[in-house]
C-alpha atoms as a PDB file:
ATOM      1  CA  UNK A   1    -137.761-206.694 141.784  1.00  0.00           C
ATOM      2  CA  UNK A   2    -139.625-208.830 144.565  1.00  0.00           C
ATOM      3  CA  UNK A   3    -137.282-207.268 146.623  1.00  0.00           C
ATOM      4  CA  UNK A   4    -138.082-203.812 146.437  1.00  0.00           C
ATOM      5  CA  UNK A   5    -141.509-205.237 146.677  1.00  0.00           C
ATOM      6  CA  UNK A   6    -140.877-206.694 149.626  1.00  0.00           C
ATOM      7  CA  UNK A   7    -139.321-203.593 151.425  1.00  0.00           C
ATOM      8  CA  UNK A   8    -142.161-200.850 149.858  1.00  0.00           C
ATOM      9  CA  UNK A   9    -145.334-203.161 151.200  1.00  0.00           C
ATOM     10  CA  UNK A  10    -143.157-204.302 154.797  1.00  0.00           C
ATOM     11  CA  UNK A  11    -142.719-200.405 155.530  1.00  0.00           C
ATOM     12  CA  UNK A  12    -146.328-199.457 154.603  1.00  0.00           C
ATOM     13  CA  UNK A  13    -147.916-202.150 156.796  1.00  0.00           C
ATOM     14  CA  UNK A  14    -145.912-201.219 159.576  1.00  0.00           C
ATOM     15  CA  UNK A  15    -146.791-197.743 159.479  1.00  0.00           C
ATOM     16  CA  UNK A  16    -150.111-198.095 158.419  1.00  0.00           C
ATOM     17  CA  UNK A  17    -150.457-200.908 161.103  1.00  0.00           C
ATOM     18  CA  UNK A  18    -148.311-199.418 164.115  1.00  0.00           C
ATOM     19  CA  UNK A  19    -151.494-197.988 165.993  1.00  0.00           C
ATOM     20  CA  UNK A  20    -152.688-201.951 165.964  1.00  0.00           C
ATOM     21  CA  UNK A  21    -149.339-202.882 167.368  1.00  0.00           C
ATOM     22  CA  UNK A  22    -149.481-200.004 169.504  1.00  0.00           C
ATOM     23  CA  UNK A  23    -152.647-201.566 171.481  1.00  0.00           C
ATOM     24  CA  UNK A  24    -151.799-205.440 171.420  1.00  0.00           C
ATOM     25  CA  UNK A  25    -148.237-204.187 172.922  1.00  0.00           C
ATOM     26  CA  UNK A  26    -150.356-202.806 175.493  1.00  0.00           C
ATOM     27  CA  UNK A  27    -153.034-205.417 176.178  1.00  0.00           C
ATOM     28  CA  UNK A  28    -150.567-208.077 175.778  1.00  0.00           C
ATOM     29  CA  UNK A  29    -147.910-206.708 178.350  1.00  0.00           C
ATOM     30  CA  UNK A  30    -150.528-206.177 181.501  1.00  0.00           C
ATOM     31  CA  UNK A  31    -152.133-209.888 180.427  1.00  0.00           C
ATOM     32  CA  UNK A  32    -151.612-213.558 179.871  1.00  0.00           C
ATOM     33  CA  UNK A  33    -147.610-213.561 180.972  1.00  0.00           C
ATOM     34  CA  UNK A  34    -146.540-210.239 180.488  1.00  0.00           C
ATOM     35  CA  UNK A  35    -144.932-211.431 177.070  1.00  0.00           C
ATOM     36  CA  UNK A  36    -145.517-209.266 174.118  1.00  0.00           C
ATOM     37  CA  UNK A  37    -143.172-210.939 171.549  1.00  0.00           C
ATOM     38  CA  UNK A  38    -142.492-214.666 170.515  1.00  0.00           C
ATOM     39  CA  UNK A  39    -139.152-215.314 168.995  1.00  0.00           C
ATOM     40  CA  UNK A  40    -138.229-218.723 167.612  1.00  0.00           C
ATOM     41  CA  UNK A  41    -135.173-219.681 165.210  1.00  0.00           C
ATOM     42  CA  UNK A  42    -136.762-221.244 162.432  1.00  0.00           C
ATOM     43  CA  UNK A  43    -135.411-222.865 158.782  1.00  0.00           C
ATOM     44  CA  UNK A  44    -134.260-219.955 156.110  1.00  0.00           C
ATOM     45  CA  UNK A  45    -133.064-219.974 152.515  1.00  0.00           C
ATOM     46  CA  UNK A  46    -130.042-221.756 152.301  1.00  0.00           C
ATOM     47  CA  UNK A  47    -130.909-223.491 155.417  1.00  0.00           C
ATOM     48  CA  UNK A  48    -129.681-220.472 157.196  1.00  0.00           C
ATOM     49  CA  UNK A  49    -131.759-219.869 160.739  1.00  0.00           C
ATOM     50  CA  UNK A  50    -133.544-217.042 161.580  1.00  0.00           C
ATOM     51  CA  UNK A  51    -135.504-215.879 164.446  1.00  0.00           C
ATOM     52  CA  UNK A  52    -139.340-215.250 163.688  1.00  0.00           C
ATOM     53  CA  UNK A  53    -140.997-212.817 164.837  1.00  0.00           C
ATOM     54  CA  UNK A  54    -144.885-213.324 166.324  1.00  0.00           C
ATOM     55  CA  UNK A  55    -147.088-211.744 168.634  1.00  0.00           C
ATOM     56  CA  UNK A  56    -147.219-214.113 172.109  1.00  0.00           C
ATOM     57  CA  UNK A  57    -150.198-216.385 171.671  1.00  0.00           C
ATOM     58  CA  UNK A  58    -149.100-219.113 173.956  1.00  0.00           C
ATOM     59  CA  UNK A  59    -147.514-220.374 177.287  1.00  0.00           C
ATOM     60  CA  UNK A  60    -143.793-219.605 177.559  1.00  0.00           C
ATOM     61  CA  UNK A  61    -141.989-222.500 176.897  1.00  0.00           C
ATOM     62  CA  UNK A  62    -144.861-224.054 174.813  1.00  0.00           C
ATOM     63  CA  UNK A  63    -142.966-225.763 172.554  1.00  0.00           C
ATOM     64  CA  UNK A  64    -141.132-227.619 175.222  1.00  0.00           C
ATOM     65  CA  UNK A  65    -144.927-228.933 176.188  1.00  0.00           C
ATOM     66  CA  UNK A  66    -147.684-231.593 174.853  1.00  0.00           C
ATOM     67  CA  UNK A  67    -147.673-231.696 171.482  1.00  0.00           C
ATOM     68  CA  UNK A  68    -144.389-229.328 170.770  1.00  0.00           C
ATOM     69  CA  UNK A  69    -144.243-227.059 167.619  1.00  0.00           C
ATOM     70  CA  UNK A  70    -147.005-228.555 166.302  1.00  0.00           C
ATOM     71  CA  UNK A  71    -150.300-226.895 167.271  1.00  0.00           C
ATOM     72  CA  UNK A  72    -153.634-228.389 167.568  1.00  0.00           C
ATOM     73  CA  UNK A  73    -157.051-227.123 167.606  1.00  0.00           C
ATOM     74  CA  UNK A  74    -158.491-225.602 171.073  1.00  0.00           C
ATOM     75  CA  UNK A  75    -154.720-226.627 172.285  1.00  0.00           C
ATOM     76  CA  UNK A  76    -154.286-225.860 176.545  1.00  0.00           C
ATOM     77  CA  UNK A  77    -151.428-223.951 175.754  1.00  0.00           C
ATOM     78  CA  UNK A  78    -153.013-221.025 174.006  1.00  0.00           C
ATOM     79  CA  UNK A  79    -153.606-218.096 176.128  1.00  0.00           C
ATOM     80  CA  UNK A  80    -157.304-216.377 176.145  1.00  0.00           C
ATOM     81  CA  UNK A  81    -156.097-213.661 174.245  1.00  0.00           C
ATOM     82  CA  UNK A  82    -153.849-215.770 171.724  1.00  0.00           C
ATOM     83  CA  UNK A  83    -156.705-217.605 170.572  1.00  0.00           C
ATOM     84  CA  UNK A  84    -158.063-213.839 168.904  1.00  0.00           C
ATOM     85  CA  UNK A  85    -154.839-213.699 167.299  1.00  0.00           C
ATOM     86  CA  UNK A  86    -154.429-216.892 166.285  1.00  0.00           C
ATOM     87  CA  UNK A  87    -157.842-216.957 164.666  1.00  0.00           C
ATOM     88  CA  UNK A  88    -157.710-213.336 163.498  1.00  0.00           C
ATOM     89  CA  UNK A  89    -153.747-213.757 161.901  1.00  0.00           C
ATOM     90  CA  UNK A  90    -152.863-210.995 163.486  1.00  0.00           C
ATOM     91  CA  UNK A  91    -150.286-212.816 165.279  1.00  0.00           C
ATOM     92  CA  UNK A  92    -148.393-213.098 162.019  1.00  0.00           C
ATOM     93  CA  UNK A  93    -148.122-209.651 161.480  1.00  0.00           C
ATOM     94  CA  UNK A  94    -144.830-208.914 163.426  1.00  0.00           C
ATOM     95  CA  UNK A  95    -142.520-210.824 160.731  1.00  0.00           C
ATOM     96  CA  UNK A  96    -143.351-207.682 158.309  1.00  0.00           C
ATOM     97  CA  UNK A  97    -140.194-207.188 160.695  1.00  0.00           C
ATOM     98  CA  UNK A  98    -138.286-210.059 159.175  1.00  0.00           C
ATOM     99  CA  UNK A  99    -139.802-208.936 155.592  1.00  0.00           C
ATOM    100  CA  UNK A 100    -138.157-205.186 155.946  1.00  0.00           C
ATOM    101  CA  UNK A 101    -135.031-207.230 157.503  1.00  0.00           C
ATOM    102  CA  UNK A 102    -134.760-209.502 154.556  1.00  0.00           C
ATOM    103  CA  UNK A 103    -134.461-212.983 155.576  1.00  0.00           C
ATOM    104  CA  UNK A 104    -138.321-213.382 154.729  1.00  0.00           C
ATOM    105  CA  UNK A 105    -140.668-212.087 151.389  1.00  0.00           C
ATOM    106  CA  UNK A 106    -144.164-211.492 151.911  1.00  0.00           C
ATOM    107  CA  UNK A 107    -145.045-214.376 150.029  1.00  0.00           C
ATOM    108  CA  UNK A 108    -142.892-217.883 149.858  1.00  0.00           C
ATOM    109  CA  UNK A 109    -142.750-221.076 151.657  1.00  0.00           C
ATOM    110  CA  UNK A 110    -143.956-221.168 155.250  1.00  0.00           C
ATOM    111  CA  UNK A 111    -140.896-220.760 157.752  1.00  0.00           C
ATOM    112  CA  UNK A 112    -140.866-224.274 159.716  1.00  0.00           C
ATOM    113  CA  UNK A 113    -139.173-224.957 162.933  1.00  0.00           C
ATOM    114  CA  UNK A 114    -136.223-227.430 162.222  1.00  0.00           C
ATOM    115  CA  UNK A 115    -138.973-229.733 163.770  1.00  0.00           C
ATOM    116  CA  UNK A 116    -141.570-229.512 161.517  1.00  0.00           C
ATOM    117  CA  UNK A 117    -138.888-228.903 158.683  1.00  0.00           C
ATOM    118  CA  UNK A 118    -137.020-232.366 159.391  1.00  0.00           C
ATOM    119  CA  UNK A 119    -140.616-233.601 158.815  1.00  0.00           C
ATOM    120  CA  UNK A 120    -140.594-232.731 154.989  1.00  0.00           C
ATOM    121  CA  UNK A 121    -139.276-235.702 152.776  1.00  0.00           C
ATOM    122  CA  UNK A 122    -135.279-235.073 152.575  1.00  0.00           C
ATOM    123  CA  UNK A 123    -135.349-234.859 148.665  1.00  0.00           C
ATOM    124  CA  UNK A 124    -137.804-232.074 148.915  1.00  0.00           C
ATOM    125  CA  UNK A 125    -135.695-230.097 152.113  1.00  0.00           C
ATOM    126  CA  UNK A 126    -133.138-229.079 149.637  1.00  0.00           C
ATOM    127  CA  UNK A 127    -135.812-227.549 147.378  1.00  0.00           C
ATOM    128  CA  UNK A 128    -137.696-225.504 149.910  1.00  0.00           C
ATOM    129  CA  UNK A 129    -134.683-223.898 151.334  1.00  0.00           C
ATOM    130  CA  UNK A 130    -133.482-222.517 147.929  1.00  0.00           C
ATOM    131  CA  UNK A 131    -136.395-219.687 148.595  1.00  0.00           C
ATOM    132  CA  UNK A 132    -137.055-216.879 150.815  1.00  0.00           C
ATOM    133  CA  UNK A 133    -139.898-218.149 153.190  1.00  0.00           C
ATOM    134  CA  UNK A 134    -143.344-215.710 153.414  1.00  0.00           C
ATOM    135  CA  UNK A 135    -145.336-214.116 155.278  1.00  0.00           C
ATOM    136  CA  UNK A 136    -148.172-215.934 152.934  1.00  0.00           C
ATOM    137  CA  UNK A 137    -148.021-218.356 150.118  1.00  0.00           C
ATOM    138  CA  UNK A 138    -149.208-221.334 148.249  1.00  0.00           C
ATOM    139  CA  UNK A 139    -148.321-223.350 151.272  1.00  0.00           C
ATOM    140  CA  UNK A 140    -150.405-220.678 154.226  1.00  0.00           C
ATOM    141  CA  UNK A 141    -153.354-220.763 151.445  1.00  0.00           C
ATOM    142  CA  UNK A 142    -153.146-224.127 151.564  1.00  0.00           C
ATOM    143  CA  UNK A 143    -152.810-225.305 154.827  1.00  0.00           C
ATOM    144  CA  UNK A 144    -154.843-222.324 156.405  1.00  0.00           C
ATOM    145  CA  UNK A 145    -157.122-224.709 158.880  1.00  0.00           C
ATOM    146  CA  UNK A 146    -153.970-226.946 159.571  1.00  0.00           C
ATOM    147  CA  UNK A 147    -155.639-226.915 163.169  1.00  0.00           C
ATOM    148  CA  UNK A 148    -158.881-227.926 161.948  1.00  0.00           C
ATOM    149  CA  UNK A 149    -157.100-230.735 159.670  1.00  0.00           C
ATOM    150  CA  UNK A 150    -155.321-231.944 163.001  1.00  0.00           C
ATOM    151  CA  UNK A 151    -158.430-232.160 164.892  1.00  0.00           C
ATOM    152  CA  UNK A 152    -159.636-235.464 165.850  1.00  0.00           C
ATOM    153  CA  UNK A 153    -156.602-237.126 164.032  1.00  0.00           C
ATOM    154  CA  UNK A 154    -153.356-238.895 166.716  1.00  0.00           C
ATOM    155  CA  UNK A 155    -151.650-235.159 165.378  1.00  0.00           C
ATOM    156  CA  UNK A 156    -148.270-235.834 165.265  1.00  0.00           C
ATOM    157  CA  UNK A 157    -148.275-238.932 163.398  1.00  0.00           C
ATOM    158  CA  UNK A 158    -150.972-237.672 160.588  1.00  0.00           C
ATOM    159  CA  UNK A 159    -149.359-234.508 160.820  1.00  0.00           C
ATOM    160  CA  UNK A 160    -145.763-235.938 159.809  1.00  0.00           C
ATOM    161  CA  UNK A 161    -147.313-238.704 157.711  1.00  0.00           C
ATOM    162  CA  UNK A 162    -149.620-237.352 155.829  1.00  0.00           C
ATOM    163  CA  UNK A 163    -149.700-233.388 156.588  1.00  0.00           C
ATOM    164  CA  UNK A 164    -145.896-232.838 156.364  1.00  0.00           C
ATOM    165  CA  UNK A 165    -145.403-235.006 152.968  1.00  0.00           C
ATOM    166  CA  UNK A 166    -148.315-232.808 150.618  1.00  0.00           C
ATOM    167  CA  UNK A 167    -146.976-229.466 152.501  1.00  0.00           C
ATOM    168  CA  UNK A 168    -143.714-230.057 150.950  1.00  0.00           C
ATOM    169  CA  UNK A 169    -144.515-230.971 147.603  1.00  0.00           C
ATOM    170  CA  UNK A 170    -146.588-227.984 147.567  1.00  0.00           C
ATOM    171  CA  UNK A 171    -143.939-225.396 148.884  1.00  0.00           C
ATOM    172  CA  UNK A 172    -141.424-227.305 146.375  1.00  0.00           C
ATOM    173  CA  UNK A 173    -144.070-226.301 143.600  1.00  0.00           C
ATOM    174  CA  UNK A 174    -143.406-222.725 144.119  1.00  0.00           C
ATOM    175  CA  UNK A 175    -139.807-222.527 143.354  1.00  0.00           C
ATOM    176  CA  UNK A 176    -140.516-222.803 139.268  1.00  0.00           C
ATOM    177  CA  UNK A 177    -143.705-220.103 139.737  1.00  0.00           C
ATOM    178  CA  UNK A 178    -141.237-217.270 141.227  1.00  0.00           C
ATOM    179  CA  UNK A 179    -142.360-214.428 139.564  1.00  0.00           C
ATOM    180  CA  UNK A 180    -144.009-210.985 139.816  1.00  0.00           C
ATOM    181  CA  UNK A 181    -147.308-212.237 138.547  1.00  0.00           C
ATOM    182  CA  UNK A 182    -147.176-215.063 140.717  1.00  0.00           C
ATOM    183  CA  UNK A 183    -146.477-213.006 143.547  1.00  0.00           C
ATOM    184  CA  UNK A 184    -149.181-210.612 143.628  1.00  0.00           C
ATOM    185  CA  UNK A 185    -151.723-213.284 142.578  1.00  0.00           C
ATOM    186  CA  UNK A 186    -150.897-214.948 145.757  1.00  0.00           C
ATOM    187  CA  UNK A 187    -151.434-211.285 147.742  1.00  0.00           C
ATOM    188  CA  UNK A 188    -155.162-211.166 146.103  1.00  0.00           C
ATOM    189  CA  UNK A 189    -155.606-214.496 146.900  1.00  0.00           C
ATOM    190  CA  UNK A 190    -154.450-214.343 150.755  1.00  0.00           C
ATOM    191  CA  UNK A 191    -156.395-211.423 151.134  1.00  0.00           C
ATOM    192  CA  UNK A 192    -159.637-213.425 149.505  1.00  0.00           C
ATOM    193  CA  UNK A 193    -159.095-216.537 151.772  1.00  0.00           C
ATOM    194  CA  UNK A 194    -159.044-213.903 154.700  1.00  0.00           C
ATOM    195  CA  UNK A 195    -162.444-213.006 153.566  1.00  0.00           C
ATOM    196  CA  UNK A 196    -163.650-216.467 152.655  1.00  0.00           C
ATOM    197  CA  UNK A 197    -161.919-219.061 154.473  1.00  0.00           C
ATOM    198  CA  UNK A 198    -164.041-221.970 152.873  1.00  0.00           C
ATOM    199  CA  UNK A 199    -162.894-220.392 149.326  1.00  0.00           C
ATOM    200  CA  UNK A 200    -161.490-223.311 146.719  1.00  0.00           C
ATOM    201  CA  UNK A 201    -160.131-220.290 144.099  1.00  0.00           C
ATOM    202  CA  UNK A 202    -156.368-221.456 144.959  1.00  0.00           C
ATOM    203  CA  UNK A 203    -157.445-224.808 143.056  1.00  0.00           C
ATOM    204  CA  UNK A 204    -159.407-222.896 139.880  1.00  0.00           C
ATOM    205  CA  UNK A 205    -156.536-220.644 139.496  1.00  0.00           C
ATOM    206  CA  UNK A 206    -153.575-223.080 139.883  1.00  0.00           C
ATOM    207  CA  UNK A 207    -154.814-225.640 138.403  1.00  0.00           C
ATOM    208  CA  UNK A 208    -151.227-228.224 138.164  1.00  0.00           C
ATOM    209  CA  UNK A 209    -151.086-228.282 142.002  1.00  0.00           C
ATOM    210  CA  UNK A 210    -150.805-231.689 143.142  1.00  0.00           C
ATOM    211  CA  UNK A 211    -153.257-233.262 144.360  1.00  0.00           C
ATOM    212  CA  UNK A 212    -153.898-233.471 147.531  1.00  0.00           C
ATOM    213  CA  UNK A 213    -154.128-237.202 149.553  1.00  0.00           C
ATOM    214  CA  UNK A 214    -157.673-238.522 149.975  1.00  0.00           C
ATOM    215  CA  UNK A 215    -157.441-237.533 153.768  1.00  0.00           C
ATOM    216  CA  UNK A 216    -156.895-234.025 152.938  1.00  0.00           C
ATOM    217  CA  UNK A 217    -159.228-233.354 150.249  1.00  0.00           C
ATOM    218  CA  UNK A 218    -162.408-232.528 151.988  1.00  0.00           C
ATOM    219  CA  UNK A 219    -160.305-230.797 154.858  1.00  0.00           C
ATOM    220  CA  UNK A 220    -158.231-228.542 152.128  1.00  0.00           C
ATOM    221  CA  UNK A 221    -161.444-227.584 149.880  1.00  0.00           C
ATOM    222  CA  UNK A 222    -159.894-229.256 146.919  1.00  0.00           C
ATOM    223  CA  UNK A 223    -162.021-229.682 143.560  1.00  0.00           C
ATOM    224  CA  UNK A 224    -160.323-230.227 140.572  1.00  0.00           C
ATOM    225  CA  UNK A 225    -160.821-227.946 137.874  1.00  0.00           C
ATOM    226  CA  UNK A 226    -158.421-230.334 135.343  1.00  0.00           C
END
């Protein structure tokens, strides 16, 4: 059923949304490098690789530079542009391709390079992978400011030792919640963080999340409504 889901709301965006794409093409070909599209393999279900779509936001071979696939706040490698997109999520909006194509759902765990993925705790890899990853999810709602959280922090170690280990217990929490209602809770309440980034509803509604690390707690919004 999430399925046909899946395909009915992939192929409405992209129609709906093709005169957007239309003009980004555009502005993003004559600026920045030239580059319109950003392809990188990153971890599937099953642990099968996939190549992500996203609109160019950086330097070519960013991830080959500073601080790799992780991404930091007001990072050098963003181009003027990219930052817009970046801020603005339309950047994301190009894996309604992988959606339509089927080796994403709009909403699931979010697709990590192998990177960020060998980050996760091993016991908690072979949980993640047994789902679709999304275009949104608990995870995205989550960790929407991860560049905020990163800021000021030495970002790859608190983002492996204390980012990566809460991301995964939260994507792992998902896999028992797979279900229509869940799903298009999760749409209302990606489109309400959109609106309100500083919004805390994730934590009201879900209420047996767990809890977030001291560090993260201010960063992430949390209150606890147990």
């Amino acid at each position: 059923m999430i399925r046909i889901f899946d395909l009915v709301f992939s192929c409405l965006a992209i129609l709906v949304l093709s005169p957007l794409f239309i003009i980004i093409i555009i502005f993003l070909k004559f600026t920045g490098e030239g580059e319109v599209f950003f392809l990188q393999d990153r971890v599937g279900k099953d642990k099968k690789y996939f190549k992500l779509y996203k609109f160019v936001t950086m330097l070519k071979n960013s991830q080959n530079i500073g601080t790799g696939t992780v991404t930091i706040k007001n990072d050098p490698r963003i181009l003027p542009f990219g930052s817009f997109l970046r801020n603005s999520k339309i950047n994301e909006l190009p894996q309604l391709i992988n959606i339509f194509i089927g080796n994403m759902s709009l909403i699931g765990p979010r697709p990590q390079a192998e990177r960020c993925f060998n980050a996760f705790p091993i016991d908690l890899q072979s949980v993640i992978v047994k789902m679709k990853p999304g275009l949104s999810g608990i995870g995205p709602i989550v960790f929407r400011a991860e560049e905020d959280i990163l800021d000021g922090h030495d970002n790859v170690h608190f983002y492996d030792e204390v980012i990566s280990p809460y991301k995964a217990l939260v994507e792992a929490w998902y896999l028992d919640k797979q279900n229509i209602f869940t799903y298009f809770l999760l749409i209302f309440i990606t489109l309400q963080v959109v609106l309100m980034p500083s919004s805390s509803l994730v934590w009201k509604i879900f209420k047996d999340l767990p809890v977030p690390p001291d560090e993260l707690k201010v960063h992430l919004n949390f209150i606890s409504y147990r």
